[in-house]
C-alpha atoms as a PDB file:
ATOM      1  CA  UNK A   1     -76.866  52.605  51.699  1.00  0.00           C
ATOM      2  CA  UNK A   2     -79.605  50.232  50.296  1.00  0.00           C
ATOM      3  CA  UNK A   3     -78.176  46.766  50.010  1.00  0.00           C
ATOM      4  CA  UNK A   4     -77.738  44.921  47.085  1.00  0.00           C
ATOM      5  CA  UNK A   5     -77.554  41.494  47.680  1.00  0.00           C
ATOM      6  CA  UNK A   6     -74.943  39.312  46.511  1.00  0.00           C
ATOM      7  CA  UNK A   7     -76.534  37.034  43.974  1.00  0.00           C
ATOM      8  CA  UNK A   8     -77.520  40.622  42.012  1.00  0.00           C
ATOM      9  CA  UNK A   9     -74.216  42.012  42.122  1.00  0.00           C
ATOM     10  CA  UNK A  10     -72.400  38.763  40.792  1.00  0.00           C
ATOM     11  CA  UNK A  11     -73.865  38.917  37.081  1.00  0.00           C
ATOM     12  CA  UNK A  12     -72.521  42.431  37.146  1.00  0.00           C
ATOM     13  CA  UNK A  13     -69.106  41.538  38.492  1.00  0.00           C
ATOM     14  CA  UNK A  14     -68.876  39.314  35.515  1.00  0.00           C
ATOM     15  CA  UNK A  15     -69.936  41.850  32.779  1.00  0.00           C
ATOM     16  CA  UNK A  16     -67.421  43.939  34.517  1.00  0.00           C
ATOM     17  CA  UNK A  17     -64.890  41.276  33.865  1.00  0.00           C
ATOM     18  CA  UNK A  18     -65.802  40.873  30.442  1.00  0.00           C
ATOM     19  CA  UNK A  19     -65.412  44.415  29.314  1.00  0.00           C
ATOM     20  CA  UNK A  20     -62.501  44.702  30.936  1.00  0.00           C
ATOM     21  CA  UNK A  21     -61.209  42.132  28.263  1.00  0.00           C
ATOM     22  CA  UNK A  22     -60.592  39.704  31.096  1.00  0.00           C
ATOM     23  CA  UNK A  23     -59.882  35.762  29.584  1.00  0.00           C
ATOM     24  CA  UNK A  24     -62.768  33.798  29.257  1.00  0.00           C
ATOM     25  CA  UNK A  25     -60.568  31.033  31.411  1.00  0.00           C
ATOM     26  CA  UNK A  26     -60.074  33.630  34.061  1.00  0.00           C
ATOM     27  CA  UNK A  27     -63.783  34.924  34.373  1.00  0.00           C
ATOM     28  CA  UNK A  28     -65.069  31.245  34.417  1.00  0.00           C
ATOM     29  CA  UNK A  29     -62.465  30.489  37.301  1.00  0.00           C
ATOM     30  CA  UNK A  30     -63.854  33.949  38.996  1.00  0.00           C
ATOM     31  CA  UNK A  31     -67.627  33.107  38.733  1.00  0.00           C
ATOM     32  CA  UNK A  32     -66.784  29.280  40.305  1.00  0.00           C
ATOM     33  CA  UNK A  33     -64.719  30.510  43.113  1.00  0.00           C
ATOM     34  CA  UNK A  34     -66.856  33.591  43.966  1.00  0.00           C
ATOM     35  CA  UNK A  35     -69.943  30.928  43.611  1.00  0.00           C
ATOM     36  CA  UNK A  36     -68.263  28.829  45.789  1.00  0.00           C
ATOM     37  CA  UNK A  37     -68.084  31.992  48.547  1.00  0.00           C
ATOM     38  CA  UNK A  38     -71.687  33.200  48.228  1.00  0.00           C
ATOM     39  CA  UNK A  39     -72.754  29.763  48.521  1.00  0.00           C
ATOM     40  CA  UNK A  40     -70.680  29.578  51.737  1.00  0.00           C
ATOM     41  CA  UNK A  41     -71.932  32.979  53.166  1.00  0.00           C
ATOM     42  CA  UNK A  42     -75.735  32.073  52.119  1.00  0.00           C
ATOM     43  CA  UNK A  43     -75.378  29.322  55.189  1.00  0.00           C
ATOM     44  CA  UNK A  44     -74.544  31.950  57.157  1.00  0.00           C
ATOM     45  CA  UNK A  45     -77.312  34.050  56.333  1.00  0.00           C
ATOM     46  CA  UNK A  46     -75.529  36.996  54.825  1.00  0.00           C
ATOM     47  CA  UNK A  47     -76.410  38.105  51.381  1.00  0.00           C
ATOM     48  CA  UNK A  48     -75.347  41.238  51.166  1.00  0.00           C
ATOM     49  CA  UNK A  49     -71.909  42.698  51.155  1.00  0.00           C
ATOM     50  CA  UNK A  50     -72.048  44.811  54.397  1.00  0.00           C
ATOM     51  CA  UNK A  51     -73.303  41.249  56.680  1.00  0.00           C
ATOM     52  CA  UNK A  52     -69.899  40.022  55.898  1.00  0.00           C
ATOM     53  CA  UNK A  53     -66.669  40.734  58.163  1.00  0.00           C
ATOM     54  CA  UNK A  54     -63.023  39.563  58.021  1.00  0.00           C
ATOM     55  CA  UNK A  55     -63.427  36.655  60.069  1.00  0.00           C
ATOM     56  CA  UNK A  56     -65.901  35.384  57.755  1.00  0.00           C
ATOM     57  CA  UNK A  57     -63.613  35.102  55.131  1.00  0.00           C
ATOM     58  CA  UNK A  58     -60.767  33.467  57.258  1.00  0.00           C
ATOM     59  CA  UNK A  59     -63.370  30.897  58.052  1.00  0.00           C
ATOM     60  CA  UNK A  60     -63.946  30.567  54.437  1.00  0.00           C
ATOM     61  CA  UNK A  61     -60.029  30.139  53.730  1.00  0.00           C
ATOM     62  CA  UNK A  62     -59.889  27.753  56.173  1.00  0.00           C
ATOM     63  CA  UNK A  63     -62.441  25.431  55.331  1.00  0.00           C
ATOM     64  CA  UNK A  64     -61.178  24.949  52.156  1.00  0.00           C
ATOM     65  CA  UNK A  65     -57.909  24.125  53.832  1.00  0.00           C
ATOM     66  CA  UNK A  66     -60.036  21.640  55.376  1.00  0.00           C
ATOM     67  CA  UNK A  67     -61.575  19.973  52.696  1.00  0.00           C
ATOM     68  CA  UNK A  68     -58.133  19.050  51.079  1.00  0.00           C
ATOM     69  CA  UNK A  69     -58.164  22.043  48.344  1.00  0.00           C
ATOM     70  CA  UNK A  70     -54.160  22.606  48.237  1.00  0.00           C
ATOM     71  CA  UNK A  71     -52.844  26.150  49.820  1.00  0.00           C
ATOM     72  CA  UNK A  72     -52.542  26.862  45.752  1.00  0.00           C
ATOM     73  CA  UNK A  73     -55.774  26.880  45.043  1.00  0.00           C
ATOM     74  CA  UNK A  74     -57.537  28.232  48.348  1.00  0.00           C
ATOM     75  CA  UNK A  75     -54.822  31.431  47.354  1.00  0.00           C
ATOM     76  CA  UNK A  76     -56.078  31.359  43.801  1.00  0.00           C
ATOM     77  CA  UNK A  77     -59.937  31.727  45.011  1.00  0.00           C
ATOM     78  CA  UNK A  78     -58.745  34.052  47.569  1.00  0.00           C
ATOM     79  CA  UNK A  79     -57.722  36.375  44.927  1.00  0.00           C
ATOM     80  CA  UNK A  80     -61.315  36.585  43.468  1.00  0.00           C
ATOM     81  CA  UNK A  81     -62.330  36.575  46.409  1.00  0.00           C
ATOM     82  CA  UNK A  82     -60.148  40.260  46.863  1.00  0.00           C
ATOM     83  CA  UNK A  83     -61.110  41.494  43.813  1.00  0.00           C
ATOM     84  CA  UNK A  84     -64.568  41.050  43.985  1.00  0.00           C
ATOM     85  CA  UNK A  85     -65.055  43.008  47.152  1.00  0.00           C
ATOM     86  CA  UNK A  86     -62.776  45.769  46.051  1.00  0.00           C
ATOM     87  CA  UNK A  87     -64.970  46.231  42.718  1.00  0.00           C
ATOM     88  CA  UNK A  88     -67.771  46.535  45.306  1.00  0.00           C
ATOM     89  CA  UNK A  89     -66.057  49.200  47.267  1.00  0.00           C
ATOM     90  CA  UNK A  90     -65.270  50.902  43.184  1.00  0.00           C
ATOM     91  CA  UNK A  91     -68.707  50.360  42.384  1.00  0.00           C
ATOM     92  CA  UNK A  92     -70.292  52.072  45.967  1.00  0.00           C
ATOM     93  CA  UNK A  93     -71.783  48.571  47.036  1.00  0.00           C
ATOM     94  CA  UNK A  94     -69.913  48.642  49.901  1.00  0.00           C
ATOM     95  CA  UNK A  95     -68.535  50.669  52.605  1.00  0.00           C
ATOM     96  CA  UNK A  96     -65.684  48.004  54.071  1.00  0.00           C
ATOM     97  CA  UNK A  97     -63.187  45.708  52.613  1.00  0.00           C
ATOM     98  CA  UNK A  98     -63.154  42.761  54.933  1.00  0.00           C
ATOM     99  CA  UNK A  99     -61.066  40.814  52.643  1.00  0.00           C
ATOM    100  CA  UNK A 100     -58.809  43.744  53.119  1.00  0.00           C
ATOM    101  CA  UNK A 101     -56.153  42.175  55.937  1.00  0.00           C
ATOM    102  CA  UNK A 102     -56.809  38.189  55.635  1.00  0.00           C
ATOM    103  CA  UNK A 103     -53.701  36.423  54.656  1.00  0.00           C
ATOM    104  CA  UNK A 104     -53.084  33.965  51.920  1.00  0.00           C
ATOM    105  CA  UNK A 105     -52.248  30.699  52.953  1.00  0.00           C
ATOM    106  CA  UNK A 106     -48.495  29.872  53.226  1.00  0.00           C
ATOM    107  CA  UNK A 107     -47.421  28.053  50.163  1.00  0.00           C
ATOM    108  CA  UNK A 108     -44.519  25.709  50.412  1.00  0.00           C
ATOM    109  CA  UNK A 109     -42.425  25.636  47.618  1.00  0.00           C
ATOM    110  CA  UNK A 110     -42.149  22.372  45.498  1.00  0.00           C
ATOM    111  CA  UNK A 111     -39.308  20.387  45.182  1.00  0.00           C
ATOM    112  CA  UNK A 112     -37.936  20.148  41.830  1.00  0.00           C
ATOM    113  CA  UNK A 113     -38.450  17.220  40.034  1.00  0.00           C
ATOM    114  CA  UNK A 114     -35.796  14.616  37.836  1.00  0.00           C
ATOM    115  CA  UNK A 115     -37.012  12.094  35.773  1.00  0.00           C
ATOM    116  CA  UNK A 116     -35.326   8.342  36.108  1.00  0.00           C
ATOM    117  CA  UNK A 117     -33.246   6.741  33.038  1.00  0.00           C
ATOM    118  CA  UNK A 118     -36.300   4.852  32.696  1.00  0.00           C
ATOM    119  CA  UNK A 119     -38.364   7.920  32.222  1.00  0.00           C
ATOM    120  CA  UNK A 120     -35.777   9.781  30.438  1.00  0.00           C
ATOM    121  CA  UNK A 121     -35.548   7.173  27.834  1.00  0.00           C
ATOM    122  CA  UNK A 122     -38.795   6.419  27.295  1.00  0.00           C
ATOM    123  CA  UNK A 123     -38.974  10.245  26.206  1.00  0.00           C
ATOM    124  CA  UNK A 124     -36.059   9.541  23.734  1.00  0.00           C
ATOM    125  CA  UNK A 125     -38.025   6.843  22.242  1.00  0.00           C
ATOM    126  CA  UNK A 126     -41.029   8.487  21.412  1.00  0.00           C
ATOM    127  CA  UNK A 127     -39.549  11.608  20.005  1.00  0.00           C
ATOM    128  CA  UNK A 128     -37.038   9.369  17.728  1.00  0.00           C
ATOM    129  CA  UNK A 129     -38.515  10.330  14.580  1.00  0.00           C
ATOM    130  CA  UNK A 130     -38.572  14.343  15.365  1.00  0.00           C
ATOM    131  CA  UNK A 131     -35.020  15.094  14.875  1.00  0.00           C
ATOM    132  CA  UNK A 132     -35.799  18.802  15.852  1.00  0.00           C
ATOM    133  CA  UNK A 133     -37.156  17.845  19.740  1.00  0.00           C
ATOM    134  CA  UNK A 134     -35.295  14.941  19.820  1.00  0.00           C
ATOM    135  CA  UNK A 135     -32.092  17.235  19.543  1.00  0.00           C
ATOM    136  CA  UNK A 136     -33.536  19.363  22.215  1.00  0.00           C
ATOM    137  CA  UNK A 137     -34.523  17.021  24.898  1.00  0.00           C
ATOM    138  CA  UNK A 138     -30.940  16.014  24.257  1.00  0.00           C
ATOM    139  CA  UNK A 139     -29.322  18.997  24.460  1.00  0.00           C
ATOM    140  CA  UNK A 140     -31.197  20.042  27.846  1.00  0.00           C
ATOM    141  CA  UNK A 141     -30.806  16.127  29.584  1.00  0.00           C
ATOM    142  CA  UNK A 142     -26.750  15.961  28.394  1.00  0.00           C
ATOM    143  CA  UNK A 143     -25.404  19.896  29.012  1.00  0.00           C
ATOM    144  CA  UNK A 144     -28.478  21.380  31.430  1.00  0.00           C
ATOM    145  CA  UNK A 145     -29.182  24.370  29.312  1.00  0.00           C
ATOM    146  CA  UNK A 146     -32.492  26.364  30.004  1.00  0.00           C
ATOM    147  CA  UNK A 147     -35.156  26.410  27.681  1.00  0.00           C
ATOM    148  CA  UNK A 148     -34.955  29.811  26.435  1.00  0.00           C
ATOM    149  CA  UNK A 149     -30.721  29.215  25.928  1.00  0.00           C
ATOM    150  CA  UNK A 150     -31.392  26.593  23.511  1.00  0.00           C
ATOM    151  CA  UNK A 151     -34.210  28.649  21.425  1.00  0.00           C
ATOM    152  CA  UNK A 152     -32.057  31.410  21.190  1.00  0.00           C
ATOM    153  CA  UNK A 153     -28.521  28.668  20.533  1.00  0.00           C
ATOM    154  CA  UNK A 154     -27.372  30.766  17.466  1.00  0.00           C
ATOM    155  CA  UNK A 155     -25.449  28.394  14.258  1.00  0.00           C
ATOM    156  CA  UNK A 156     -22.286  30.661  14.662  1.00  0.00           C
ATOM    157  CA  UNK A 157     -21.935  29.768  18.544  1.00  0.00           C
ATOM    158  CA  UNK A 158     -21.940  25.874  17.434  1.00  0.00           C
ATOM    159  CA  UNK A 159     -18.205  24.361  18.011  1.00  0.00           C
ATOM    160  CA  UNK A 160     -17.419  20.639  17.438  1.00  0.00           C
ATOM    161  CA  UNK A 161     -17.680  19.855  21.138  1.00  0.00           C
ATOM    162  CA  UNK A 162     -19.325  22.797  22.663  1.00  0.00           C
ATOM    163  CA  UNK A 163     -21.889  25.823  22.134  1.00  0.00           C
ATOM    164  CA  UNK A 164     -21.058  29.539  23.399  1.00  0.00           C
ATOM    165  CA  UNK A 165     -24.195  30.802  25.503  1.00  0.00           C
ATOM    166  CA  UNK A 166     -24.150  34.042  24.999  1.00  0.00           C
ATOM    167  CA  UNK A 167     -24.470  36.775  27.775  1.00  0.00           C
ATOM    168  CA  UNK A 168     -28.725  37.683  28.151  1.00  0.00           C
ATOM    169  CA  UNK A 169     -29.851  39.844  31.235  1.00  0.00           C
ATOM    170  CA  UNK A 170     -27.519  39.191  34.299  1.00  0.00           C
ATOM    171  CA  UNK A 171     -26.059  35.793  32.710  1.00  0.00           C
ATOM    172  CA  UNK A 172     -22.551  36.471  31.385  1.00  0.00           C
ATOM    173  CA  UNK A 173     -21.378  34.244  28.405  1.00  0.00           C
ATOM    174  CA  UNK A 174     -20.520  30.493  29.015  1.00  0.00           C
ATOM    175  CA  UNK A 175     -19.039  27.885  27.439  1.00  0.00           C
ATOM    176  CA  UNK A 176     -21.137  24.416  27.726  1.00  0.00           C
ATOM    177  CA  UNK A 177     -19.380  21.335  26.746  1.00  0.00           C
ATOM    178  CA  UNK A 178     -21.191  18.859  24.157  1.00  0.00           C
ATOM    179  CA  UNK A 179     -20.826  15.238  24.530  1.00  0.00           C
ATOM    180  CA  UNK A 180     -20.922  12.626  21.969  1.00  0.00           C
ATOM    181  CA  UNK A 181     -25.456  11.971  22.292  1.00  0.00           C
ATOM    182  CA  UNK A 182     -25.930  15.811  22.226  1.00  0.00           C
ATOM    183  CA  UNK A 183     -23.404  16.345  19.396  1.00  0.00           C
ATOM    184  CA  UNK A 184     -25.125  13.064  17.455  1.00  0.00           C
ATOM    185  CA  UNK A 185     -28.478  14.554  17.945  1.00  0.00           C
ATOM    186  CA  UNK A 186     -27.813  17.700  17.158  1.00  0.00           C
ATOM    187  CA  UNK A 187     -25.921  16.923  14.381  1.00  0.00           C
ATOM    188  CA  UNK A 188     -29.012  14.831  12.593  1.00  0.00           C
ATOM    189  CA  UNK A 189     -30.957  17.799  13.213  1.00  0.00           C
ATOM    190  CA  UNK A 190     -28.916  20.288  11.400  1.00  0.00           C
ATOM    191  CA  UNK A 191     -28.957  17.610   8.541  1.00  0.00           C
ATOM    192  CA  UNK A 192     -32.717  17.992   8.528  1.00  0.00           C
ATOM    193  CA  UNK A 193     -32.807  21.717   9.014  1.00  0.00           C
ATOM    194  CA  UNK A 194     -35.337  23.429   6.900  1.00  0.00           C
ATOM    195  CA  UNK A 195     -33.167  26.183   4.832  1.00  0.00           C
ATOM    196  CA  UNK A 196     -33.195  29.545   6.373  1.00  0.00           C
ATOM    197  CA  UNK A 197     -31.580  32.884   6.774  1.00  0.00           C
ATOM    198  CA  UNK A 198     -32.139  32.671  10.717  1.00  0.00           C
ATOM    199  CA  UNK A 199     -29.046  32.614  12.561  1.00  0.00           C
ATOM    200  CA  UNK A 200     -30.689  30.735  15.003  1.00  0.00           C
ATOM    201  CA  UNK A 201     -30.388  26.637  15.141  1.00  0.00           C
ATOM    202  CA  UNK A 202     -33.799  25.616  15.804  1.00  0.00           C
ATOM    203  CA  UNK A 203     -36.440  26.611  13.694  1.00  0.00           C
ATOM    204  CA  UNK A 204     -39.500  25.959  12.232  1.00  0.00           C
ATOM    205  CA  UNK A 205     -40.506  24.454   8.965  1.00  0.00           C
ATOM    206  CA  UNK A 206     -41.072  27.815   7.716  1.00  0.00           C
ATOM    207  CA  UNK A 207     -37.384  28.484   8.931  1.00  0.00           C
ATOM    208  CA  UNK A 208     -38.639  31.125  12.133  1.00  0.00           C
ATOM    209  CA  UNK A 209     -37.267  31.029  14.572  1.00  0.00           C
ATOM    210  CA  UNK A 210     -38.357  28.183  16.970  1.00  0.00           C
ATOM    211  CA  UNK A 211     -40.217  30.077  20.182  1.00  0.00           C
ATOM    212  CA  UNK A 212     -40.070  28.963  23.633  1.00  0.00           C
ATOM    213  CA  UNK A 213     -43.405  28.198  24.278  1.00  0.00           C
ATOM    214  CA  UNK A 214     -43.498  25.972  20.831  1.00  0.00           C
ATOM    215  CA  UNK A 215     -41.080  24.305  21.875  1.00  0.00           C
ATOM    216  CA  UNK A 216     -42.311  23.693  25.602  1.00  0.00           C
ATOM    217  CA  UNK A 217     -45.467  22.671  24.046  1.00  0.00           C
ATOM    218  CA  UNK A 218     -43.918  20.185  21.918  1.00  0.00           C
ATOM    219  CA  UNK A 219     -42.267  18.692  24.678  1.00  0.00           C
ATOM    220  CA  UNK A 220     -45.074  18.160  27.069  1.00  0.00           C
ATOM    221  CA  UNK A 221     -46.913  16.852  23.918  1.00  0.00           C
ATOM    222  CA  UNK A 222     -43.938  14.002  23.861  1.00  0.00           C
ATOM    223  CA  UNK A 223     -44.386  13.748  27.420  1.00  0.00           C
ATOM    224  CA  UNK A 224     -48.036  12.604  27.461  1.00  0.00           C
ATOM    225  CA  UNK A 225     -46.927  10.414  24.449  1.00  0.00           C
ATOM    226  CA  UNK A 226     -43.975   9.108  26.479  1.00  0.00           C
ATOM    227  CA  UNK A 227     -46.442   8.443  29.401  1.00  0.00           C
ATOM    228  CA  UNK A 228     -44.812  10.849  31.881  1.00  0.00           C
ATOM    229  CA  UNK A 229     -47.174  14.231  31.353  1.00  0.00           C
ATOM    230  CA  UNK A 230     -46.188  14.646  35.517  1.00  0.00           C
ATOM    231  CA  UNK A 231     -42.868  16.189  34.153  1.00  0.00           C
ATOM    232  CA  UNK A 232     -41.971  19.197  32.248  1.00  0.00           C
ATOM    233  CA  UNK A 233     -39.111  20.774  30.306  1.00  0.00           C
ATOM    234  CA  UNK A 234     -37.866  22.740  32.819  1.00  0.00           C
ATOM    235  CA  UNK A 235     -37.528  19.088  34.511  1.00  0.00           C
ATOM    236  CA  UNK A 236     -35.293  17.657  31.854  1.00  0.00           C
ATOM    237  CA  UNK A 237     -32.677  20.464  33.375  1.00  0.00           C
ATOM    238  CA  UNK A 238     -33.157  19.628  36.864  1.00  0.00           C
ATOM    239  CA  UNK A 239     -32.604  16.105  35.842  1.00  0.00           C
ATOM    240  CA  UNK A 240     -28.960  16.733  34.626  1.00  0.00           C
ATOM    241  CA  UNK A 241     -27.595  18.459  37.261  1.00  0.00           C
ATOM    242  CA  UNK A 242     -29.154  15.335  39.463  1.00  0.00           C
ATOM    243  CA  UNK A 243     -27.430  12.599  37.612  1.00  0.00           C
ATOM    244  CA  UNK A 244     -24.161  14.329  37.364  1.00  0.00           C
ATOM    245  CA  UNK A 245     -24.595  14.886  41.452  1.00  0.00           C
ATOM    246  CA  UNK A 246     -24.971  11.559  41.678  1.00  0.00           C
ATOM    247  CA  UNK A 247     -21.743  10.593  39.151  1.00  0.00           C
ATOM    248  CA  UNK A 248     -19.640  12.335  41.546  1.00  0.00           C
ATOM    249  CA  UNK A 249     -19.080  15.415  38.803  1.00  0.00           C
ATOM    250  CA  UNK A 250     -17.522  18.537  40.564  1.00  0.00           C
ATOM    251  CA  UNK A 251     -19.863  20.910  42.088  1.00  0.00           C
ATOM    252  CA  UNK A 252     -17.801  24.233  40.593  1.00  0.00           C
ATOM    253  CA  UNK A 253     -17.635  22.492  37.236  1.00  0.00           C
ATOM    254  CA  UNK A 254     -21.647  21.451  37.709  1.00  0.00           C
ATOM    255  CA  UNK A 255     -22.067  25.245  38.386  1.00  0.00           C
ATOM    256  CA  UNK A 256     -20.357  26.545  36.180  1.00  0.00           C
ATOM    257  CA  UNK A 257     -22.076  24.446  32.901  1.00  0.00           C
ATOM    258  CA  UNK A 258     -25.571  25.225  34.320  1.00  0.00           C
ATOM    259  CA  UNK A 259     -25.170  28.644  34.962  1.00  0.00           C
ATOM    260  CA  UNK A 260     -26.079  28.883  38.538  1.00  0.00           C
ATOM    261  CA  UNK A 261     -24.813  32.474  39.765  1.00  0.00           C
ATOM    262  CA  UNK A 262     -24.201  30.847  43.505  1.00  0.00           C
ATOM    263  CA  UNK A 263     -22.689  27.612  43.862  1.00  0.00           C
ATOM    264  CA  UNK A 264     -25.089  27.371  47.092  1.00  0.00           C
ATOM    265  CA  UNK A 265     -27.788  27.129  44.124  1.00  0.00           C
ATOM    266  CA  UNK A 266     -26.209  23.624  42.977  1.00  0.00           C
ATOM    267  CA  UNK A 267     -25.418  22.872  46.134  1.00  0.00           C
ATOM    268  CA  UNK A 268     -29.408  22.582  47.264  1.00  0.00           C
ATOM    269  CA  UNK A 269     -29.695  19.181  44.604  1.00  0.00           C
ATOM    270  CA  UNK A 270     -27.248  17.186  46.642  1.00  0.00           C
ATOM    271  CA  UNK A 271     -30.338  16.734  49.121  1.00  0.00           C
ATOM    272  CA  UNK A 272     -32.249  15.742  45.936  1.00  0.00           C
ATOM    273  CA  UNK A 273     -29.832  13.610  44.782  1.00  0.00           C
ATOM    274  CA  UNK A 274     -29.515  11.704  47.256  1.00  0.00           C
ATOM    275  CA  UNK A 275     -25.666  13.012  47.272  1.00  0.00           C
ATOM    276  CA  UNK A 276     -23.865  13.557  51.281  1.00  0.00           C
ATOM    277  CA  UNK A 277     -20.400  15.053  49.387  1.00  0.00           C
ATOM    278  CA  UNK A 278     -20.018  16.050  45.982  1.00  0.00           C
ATOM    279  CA  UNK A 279     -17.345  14.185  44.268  1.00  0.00           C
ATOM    280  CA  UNK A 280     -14.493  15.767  42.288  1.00  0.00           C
ATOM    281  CA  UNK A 281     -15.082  14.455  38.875  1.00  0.00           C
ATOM    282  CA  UNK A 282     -13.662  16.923  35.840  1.00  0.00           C
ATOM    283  CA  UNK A 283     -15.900  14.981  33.237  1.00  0.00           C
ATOM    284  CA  UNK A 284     -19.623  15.808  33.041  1.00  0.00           C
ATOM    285  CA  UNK A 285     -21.888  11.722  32.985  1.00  0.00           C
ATOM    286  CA  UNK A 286     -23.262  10.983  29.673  1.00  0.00           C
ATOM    287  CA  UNK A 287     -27.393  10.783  30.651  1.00  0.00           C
END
């Protein structure tokens, strides 16, 4: 097989890419990473696809381990890295995969993150004049709801002091209570609410319905404002079931309000929170 060295076939990889309808994001990743190998391999005096064997690419994993690239990332490149060589084996470039058996480095997962009342309040300030995300980052910080609960929070499921969440995939239906900052914001938000037919509470000025990622995107908007962009929505949840931890709330009740299937799922923030026992507290804290 007449070799094809590695700087010809990477132009072709691309095009590949590209009329495969690949995202320009993605293919601009590829090219850098793959770059990054051939550069690597070029000091080793292989240019062509058949020079290079599995332990050459473990010793490419590994010194990017080395040179403080997180386990993320050096998996991430390691993917191009995969689907280069198997478009060589598609394409008859090569006879081997040696990328075939190397092993991703082992990613730890992150712990969640909470924001402090300092944080948290500095988020209420800046959305103050957006009723419609100020009643959101309420709702999430005072009853823990997910993201995609309060998008799809219908205007029949409203009570005075608490919202149904209706059943949706395994999640059977649950009853979240309100407290008097959620029911305030929420309550200047329906005020405000652009007239609509949508059964839905939040939407948009053209009365959709709101979607999740407009509304995550709003939020991480207020959180760049707000001076915390290390945080996301998702955090605002983790957040609540923190502070109540640490107010001594009941770890059933906590459960149950959240929606955790397992009460060993709540019972992984006490570490987070700081928390040795959980208390037995019947009243949810007021963030």
């Amino acid at each position: 097989m007449a070799q094809i060295s590695f700087q010809s076939l990477l132009p072709t990889f691309i095009q590949d890419l590209e009329k495969k309808g690949r995202s320009p994001s993605t293919i601009l990743a590829y090219r850098a990473d793959l770059e990054q190998l051939l550069e690597y391999l070029a000091n080793k005096a292989k240019a062509a696809p058949d020079q290079v064997v599995q332990a050459d690419i473990e010793t490419f994993r590994d010194t990017l381990l080395t040179q403080k690239y997180t386990p993320k990332s050096v998996s991430r490149k390691l993917n191009a890295v995969k689907t280069f060589f198997r478009w060589l084996i598609s394409e008859k470039h090569s006879i081997s995969n040696p990328t075939e058996n190397v092993a991703h480095p082992k990613i730890e997962p992150a712990l969640p993150k909470f924001l402090s009342p300092i944080e948290y309040r500095a988020l209420r300030d800046v959305v103050r004049d957006d009723p419609r995300i100020g009643a959101i980052v309420e709702l999430i910080l005072q009853t823990g709801m997910r993201i995609s609960e309060v998008a799809n929070m219908k205007l029949v499921n409203l009570r005075d002091s608490e919202v149904v969440v209706e059943a949706y995939a395994t999640q059977p239906q649950r009853t979240v209570p309100l407290n008097k900052p959620a029911k305030e914001s929420l309550d200047e938000y329906l005020k405000e609410r652009p007239k609509s037919d949508s059964p839905y509470v939040f939407v948009s000025k053209n009365g959709k319905p709101l979607a999740v990622r407009n509304i995550r995107a709003a939020i991480d908007r207020y959180m760049q404002k707000a001076e915390i962009p290390q945080y996301s929505v998702n955090d605002l949840r983790t957040t609540f079931v923190v502070e109540n931890l640490k107010e001594g709330v009941d770890l059933v009740l906590l459960s149950q309000v959240v929606g955790h299937k397992r009460l060993s799922t709540t019972e992984r923030y006490l570490d987070l929170a700081g928390v040795k026992e959980p208390g037995k507290k019947q009243t949810l804290a007021e963030l």
